[in-house]
N, C-alpha and C. Protein backbone atom coordinates (compact mmCIF):
# COMPACT_ATOMS: atom_id res chain seq x y z
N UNK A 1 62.00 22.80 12.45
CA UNK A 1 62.18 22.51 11.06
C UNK A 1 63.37 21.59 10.87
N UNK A 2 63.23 20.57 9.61
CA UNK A 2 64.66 20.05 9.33
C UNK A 2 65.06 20.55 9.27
N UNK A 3 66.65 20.30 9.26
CA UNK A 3 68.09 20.36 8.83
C UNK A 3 68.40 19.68 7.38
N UNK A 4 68.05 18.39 7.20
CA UNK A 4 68.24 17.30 6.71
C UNK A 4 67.87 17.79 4.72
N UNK A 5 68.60 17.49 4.25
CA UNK A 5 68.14 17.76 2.80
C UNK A 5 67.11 16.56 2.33
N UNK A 6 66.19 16.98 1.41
CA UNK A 6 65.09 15.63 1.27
C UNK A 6 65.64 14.60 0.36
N UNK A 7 67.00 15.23 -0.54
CA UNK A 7 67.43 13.79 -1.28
C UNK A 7 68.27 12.90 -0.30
N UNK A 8 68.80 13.46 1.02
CA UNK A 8 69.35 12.65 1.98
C UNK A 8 68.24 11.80 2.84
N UNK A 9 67.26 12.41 3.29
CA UNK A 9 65.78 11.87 3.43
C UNK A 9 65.41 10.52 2.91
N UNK A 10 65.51 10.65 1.26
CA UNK A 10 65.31 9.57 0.25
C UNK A 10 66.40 8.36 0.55
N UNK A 11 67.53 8.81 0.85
CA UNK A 11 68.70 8.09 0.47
C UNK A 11 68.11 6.80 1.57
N UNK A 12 68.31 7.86 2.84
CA UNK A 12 68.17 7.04 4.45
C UNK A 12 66.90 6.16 3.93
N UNK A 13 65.74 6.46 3.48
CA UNK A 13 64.84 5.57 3.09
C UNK A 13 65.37 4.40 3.18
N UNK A 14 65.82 4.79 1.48
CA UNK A 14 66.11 3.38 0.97
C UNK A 14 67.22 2.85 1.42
N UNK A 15 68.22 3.07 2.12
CA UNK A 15 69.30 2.96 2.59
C UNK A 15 68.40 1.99 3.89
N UNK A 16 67.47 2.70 4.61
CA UNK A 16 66.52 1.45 5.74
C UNK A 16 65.84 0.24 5.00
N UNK A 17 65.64 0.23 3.66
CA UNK A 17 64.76 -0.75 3.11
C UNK A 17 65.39 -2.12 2.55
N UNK A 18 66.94 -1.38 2.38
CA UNK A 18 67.56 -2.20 2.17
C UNK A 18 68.55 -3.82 3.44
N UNK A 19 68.62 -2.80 4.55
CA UNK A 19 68.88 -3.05 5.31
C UNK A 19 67.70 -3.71 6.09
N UNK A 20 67.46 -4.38 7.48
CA UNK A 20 66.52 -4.69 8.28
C UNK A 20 67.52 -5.20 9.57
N UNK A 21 67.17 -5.01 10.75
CA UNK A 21 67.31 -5.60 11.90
C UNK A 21 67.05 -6.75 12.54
N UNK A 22 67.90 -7.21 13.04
CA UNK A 22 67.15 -8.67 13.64
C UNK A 22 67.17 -8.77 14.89
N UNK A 23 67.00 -9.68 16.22
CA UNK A 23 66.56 -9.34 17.46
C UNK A 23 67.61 -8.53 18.20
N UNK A 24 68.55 -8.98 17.90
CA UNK A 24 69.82 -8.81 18.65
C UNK A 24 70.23 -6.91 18.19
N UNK A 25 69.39 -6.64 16.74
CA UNK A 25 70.04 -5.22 17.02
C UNK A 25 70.73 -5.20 16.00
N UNK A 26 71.44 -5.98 15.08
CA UNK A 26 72.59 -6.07 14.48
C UNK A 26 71.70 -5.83 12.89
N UNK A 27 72.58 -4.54 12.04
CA UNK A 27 71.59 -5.22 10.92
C UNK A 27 72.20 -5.54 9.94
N UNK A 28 70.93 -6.46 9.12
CA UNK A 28 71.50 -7.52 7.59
C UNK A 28 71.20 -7.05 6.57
N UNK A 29 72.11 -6.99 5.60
CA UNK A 29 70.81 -6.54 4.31
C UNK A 29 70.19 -7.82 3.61
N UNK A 30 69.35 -7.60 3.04
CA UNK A 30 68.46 -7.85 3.13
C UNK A 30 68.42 -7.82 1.03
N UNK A 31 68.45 -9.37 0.25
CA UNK A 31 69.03 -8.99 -1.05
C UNK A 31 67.45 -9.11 -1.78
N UNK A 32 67.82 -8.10 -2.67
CA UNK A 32 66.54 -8.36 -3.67
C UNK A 32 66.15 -9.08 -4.88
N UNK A 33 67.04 -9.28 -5.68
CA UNK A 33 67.30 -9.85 -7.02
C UNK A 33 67.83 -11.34 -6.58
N UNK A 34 67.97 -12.20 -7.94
CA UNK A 34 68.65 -13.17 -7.18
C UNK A 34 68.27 -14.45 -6.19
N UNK A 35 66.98 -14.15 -5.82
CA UNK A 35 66.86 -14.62 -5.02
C UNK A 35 66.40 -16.47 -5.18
N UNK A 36 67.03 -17.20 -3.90
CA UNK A 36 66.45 -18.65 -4.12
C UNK A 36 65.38 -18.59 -3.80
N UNK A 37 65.12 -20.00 -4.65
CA UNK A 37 62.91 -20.13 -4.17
C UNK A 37 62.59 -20.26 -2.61
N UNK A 38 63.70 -20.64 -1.61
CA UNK A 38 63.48 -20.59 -0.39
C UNK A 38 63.32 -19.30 0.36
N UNK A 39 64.04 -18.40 0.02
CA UNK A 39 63.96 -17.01 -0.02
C UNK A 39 62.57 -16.52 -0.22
N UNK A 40 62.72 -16.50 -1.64
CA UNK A 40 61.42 -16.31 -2.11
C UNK A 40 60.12 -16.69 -1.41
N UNK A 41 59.88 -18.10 -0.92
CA UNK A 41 59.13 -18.51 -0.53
C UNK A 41 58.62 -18.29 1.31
N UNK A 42 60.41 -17.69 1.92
CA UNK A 42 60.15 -16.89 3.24
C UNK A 42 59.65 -15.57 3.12
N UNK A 43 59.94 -14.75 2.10
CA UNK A 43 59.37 -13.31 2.00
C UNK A 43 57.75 -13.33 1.76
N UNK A 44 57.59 -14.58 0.67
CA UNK A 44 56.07 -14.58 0.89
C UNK A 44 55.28 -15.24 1.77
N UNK A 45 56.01 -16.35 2.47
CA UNK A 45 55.36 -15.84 3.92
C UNK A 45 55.15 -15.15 4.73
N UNK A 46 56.36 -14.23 4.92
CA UNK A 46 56.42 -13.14 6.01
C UNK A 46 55.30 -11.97 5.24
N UNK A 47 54.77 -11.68 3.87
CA UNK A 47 54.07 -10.94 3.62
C UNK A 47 52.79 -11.37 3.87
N UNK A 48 52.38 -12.47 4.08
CA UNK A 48 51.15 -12.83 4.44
C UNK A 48 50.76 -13.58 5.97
N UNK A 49 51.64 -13.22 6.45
CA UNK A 49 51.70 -13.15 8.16
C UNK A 49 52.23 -11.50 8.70
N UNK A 50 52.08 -10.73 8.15
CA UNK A 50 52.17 -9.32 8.58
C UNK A 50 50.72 -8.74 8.69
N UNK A 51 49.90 -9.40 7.80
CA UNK A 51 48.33 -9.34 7.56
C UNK A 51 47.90 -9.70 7.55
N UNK A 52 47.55 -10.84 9.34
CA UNK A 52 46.89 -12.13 9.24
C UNK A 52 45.44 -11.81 9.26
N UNK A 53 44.80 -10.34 9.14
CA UNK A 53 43.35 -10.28 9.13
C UNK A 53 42.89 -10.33 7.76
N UNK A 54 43.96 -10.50 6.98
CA UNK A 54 43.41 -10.18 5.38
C UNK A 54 43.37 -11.30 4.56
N UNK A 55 41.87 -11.90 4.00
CA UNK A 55 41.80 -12.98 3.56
C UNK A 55 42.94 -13.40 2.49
N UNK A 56 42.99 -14.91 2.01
CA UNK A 56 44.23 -14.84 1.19
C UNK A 56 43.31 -15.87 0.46
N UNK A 57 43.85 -15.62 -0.99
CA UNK A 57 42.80 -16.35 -2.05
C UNK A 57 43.94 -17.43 -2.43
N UNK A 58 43.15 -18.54 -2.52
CA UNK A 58 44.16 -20.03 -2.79
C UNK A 58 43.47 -20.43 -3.97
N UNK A 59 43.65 -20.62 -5.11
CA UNK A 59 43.41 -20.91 -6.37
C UNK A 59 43.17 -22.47 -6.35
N UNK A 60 42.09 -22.84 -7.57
CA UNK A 60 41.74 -23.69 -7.09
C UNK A 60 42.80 -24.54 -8.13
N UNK A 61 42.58 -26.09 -8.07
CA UNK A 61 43.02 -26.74 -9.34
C UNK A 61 42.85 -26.62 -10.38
N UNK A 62 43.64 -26.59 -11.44
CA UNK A 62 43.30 -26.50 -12.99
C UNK A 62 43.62 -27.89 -13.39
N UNK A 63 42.87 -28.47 -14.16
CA UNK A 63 42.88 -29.70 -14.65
C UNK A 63 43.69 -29.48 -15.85
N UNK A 64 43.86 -30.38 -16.42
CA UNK A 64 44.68 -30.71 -17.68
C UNK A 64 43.71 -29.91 -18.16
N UNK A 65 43.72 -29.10 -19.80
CA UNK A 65 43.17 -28.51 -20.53
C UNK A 65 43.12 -30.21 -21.92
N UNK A 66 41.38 -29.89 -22.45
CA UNK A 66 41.64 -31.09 -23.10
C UNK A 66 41.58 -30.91 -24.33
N UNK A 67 42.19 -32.09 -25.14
CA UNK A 67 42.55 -31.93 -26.27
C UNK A 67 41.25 -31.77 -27.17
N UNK A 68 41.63 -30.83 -28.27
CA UNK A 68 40.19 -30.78 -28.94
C UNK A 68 39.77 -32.37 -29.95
N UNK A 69 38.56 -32.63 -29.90
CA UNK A 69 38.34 -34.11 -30.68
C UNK A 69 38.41 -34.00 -32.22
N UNK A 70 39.05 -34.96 -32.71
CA UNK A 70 39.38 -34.91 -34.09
C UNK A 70 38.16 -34.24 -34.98
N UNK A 71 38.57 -33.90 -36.13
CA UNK A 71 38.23 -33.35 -37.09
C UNK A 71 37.41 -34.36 -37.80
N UNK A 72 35.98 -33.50 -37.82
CA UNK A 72 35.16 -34.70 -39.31
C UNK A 72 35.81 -34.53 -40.43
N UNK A 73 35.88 -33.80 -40.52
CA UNK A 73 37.05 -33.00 -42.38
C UNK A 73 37.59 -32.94 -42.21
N UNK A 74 38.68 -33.93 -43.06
CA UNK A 74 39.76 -33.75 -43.15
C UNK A 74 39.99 -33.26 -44.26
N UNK A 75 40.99 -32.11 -44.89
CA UNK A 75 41.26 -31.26 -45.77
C UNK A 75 42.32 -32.32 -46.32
N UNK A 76 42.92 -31.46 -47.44
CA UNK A 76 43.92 -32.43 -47.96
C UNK A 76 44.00 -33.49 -47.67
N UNK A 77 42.98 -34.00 -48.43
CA UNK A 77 43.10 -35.67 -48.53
C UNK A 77 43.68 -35.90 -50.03
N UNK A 78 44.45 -37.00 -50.06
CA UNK A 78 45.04 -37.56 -51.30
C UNK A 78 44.16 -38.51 -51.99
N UNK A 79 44.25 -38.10 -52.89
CA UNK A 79 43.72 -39.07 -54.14
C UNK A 79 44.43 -40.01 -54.24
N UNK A 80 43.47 -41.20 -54.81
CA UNK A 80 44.37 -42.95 -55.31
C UNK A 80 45.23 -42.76 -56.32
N UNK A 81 45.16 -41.67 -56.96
CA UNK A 81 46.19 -41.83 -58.44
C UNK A 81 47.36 -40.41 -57.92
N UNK A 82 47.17 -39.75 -56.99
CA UNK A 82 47.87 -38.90 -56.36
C UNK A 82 49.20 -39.41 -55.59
N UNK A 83 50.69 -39.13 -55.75
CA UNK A 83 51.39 -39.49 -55.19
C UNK A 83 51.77 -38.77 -53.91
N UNK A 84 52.54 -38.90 -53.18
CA UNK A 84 52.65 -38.24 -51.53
C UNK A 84 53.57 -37.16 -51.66
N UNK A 85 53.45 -36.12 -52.13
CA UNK A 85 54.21 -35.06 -52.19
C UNK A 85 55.27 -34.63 -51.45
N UNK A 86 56.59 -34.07 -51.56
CA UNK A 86 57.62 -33.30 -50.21
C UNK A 86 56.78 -32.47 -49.38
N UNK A 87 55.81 -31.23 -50.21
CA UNK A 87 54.99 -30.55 -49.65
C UNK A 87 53.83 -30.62 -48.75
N UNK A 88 53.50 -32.33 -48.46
CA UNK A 88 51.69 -32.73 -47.79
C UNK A 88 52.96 -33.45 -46.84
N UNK A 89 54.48 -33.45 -46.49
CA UNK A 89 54.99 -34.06 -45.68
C UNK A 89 54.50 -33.76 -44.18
N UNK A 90 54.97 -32.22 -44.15
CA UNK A 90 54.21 -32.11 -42.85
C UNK A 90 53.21 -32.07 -41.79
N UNK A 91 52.18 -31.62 -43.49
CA UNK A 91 50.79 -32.30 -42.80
C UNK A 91 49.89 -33.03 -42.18
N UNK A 92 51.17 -34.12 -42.97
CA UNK A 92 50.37 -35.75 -42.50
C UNK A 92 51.41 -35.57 -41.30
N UNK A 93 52.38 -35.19 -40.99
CA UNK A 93 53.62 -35.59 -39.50
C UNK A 93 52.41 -34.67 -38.43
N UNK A 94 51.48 -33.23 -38.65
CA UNK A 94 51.01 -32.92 -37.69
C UNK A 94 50.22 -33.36 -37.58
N UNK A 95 49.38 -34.43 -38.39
CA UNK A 95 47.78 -35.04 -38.03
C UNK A 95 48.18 -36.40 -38.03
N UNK A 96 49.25 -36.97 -37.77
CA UNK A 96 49.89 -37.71 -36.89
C UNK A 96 50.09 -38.08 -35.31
N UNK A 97 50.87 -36.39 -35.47
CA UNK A 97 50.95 -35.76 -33.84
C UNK A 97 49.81 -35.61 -33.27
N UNK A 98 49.13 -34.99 -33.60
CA UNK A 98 47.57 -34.81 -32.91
C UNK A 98 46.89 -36.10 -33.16
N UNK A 99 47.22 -36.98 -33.27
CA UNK A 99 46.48 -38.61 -33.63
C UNK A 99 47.46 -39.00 -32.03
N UNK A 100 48.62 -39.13 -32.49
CA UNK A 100 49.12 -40.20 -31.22
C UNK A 100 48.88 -39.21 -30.15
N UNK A 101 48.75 -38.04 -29.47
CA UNK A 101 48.56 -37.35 -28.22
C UNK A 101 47.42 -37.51 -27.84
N UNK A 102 46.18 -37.52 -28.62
CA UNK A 102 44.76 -38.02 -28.36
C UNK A 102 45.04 -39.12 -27.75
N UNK A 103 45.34 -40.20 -28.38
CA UNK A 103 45.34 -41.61 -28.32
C UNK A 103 46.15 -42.10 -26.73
N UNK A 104 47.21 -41.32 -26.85
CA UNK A 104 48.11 -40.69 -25.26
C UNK A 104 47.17 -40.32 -24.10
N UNK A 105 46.48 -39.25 -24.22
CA UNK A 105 45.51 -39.15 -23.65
C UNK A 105 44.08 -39.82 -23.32
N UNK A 106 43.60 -40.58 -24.15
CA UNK A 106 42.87 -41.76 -24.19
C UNK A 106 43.41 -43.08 -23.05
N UNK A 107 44.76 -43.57 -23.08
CA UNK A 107 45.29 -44.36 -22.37
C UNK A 107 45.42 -44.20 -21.08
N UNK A 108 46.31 -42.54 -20.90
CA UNK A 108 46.68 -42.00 -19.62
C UNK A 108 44.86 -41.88 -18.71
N UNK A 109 43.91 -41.38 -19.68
CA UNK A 109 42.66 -41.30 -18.63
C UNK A 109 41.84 -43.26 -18.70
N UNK A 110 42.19 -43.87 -19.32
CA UNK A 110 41.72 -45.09 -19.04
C UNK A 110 42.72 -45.70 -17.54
N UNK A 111 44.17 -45.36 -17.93
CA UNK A 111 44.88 -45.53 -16.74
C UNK A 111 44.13 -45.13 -15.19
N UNK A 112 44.45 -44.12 -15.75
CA UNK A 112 43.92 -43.49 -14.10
C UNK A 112 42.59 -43.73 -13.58
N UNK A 113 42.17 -44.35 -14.56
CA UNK A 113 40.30 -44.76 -14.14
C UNK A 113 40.49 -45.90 -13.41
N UNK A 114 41.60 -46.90 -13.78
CA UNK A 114 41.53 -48.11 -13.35
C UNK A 114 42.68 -48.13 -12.39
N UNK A 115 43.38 -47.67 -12.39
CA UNK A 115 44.00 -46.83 -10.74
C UNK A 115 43.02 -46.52 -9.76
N UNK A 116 42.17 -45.48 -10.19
CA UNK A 116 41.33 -45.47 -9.16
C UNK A 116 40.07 -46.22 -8.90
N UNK A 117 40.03 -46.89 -9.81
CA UNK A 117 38.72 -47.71 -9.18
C UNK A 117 39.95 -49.44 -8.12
N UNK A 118 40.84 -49.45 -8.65
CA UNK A 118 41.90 -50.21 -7.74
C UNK A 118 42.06 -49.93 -6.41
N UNK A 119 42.10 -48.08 -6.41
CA UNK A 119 42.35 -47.87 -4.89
C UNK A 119 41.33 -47.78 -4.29
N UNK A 120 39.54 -47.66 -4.96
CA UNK A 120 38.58 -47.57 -4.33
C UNK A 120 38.25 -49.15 -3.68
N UNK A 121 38.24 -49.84 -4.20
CA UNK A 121 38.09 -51.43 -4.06
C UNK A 121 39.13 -51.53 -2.90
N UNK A 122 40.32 -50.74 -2.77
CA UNK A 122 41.24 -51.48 -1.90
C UNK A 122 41.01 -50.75 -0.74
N UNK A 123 40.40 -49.39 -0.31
CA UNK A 123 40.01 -48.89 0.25
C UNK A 123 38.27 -49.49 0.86
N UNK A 124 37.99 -49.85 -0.05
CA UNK A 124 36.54 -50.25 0.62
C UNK A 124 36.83 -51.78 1.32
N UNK A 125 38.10 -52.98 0.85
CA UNK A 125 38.23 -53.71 1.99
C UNK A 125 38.85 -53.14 2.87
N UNK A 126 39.63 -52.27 3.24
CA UNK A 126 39.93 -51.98 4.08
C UNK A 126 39.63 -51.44 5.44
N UNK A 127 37.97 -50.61 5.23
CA UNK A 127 36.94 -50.59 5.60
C UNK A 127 36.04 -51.47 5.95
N UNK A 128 36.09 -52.47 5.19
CA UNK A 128 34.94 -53.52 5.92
C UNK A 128 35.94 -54.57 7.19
N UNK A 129 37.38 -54.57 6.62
CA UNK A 129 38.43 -55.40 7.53
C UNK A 129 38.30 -54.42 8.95
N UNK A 130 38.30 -52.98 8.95
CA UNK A 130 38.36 -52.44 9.98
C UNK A 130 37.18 -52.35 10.79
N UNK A 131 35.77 -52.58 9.97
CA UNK A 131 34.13 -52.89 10.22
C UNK A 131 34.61 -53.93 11.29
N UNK A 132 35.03 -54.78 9.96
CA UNK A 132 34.64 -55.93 11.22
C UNK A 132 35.51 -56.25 12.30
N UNK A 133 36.80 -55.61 12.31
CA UNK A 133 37.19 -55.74 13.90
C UNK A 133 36.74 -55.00 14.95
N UNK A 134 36.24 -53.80 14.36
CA UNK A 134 35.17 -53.09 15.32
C UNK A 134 34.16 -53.52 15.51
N UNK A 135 33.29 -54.52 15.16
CA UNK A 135 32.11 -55.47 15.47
C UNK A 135 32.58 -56.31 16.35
N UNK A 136 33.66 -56.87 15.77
CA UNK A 136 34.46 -57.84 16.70
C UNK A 136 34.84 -57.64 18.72
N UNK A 137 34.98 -56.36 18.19
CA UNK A 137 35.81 -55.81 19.51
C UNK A 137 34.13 -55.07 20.22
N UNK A 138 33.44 -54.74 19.48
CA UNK A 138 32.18 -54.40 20.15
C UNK A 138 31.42 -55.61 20.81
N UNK A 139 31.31 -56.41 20.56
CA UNK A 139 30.40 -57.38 20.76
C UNK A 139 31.29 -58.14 22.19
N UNK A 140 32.66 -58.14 22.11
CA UNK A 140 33.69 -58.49 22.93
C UNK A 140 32.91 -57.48 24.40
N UNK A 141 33.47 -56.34 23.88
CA UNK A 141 33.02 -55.50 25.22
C UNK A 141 31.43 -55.67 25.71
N UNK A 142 30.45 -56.01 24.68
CA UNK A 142 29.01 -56.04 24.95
C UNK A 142 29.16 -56.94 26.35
N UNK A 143 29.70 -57.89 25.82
CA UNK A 143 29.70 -59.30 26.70
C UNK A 143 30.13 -59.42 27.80
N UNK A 144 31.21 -58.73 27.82
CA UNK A 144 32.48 -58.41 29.34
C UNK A 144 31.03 -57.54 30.39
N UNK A 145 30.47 -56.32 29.39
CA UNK A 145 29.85 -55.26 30.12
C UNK A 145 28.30 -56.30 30.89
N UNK A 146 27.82 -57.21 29.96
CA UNK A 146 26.44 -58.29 30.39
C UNK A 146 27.32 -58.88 31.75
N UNK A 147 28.27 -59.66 31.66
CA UNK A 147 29.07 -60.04 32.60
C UNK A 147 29.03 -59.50 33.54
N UNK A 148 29.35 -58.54 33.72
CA UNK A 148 29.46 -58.08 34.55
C UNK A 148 28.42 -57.18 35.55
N UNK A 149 27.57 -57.06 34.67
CA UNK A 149 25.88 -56.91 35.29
C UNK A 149 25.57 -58.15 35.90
N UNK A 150 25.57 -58.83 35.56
CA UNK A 150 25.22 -60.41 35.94
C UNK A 150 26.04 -60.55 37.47
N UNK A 151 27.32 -60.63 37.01
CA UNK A 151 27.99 -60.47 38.66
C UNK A 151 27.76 -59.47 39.63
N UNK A 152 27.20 -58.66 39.27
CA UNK A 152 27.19 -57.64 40.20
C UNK A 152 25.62 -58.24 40.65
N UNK A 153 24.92 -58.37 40.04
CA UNK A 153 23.30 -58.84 40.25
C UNK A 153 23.50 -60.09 41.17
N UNK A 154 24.26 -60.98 41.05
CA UNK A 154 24.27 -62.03 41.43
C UNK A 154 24.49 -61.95 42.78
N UNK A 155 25.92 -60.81 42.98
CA UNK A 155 26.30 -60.97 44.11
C UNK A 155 25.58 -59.93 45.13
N UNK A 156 24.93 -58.97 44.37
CA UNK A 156 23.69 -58.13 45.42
C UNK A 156 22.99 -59.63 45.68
N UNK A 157 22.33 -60.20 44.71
CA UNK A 157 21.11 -61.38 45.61
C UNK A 157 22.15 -61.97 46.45
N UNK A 158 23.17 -62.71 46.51
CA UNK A 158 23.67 -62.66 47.30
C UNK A 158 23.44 -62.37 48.70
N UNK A 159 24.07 -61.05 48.44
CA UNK A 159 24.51 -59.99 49.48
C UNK A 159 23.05 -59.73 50.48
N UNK A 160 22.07 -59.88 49.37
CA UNK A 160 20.46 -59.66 50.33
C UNK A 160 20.30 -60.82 50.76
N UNK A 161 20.66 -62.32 50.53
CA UNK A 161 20.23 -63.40 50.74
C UNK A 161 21.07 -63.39 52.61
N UNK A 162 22.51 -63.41 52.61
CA UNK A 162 23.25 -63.51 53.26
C UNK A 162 22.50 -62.23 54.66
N UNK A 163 21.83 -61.09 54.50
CA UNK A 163 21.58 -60.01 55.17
C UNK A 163 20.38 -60.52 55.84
N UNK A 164 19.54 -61.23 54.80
CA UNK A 164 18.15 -62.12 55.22
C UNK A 164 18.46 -63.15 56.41
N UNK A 165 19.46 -64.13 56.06
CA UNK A 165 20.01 -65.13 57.17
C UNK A 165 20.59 -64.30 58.17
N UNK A 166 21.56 -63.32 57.92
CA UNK A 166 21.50 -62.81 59.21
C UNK A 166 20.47 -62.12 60.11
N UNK A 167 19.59 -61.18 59.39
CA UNK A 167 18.23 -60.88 60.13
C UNK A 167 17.44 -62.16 60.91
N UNK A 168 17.34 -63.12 60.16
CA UNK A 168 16.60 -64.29 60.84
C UNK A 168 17.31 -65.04 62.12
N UNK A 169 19.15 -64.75 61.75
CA UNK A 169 19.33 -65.42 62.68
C UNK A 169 19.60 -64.09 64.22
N UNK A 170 19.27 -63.05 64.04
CA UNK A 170 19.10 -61.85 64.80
C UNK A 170 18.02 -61.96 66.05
N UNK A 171 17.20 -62.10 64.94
CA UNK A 171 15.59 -62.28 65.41
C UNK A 171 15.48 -63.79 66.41
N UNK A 172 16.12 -64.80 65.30
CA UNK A 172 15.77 -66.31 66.06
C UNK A 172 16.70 -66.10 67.51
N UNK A 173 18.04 -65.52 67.81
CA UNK A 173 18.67 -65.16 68.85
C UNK A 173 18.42 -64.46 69.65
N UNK A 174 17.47 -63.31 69.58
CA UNK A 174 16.65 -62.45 70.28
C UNK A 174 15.50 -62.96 70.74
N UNK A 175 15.15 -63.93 70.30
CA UNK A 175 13.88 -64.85 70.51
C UNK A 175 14.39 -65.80 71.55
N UNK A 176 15.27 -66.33 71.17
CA UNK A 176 15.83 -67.77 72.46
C UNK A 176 16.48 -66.81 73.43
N UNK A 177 16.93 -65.57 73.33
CA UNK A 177 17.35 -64.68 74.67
C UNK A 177 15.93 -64.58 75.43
N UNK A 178 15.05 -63.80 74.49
CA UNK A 178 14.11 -63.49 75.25
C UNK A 178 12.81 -64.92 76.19
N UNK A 179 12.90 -65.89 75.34
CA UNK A 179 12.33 -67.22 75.91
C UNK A 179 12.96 -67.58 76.87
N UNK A 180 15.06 -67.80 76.75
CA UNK A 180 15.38 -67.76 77.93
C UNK A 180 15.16 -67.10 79.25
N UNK A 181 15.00 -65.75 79.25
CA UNK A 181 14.86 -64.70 80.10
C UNK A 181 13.48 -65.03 80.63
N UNK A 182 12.30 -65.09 80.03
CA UNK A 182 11.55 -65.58 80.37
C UNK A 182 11.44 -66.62 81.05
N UNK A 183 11.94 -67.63 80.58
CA UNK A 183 12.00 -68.97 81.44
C UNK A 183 12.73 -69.01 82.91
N UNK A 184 13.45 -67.59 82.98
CA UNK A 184 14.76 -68.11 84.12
C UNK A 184 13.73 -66.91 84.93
N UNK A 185 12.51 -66.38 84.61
CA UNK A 185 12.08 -65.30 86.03
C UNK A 185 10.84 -66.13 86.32
């Protein structure tokens, strides 16, 4: 049975949780509050490398949320014989605001359309420049590789032509041995 009282039990707990060891044996504590995003960002690694069998969900992109499209009705509209009140001040300053942020947004996605159709165009020469030095460089090697069939072909006929003259001249020397030999019994 323990000895140990269980609020001393508790203490040592947390008294270990606070603390941690490192290779050497020595231990650090280990701070909780406070903490920098580098910190932060090592603890949540180390929590998701303690459980490398457990899938980890990566969220996908959220796009800009988009602005809602103007209003067919417009409410408080002023009359021609109506003057501009202190009170319709702010109204018109927020359907203002929501006029130029549309219009903001209108620009920023025309921007980026023509950004990217810039980098698609500059990307697709870049592709055909790299096409064609790889055509370039293919057709290079085609030629070296014909070449070199050719020499090798050439120099087998060659090589059989040269094997032929020597057979003949084998034969024609074995022939004037043997005519000699003949002639001298």
């Amino acid at each position: 049975m323990s000895t140990e009282n269980p609020i001393q039990k508790i203490d040592n707990a947390s008294s270990d949780s606070e603390h941690s060891e490192n290779e050497e044996g020595s231990r650090k504590r280990i701070r909780k509050y406070n903490l920098t995003p580098a910190e932060i960002q090592r603890q949540q690694l180390e929590k998701l490398l303690k459980r490398v069998d457990k899938p980890v969900n990566i969220p996908e992109m959220v796009d800009k949320p988009k602005l809602k499209p103007p209003k067919d009705i417009v409410r408080n509209v002023q009359g021609s014989s109506a003057g501009a009140g202190s009170g319709e001040f702010h109204v018109y300053r927020a359907h203002r605001r929501r006029e130029y942020t549309r219009l903001k947004v209108m620009e920023e996605e025309t921007k980026k359309e023509e950004e990217k159709q810039d980098f698609e165009a500059k990307m697709a020469e870049i592709k055909a420049h790299e096409e064609e030095k790889t055509a370039k460089k293919r057709e290079k090697r085609q030629k070296k590789k014909q070449k070199r069939k050719q020499n090798t072909k050439k120099a087998k006929t060659e090589e059989m032509d040269k094997d032929k003259q020597n057979n003949n001249n084998k034969d024609k020397n074995i022939e004037s041995k043997n005519e000699s030999s003949d002639s001298d019994s």
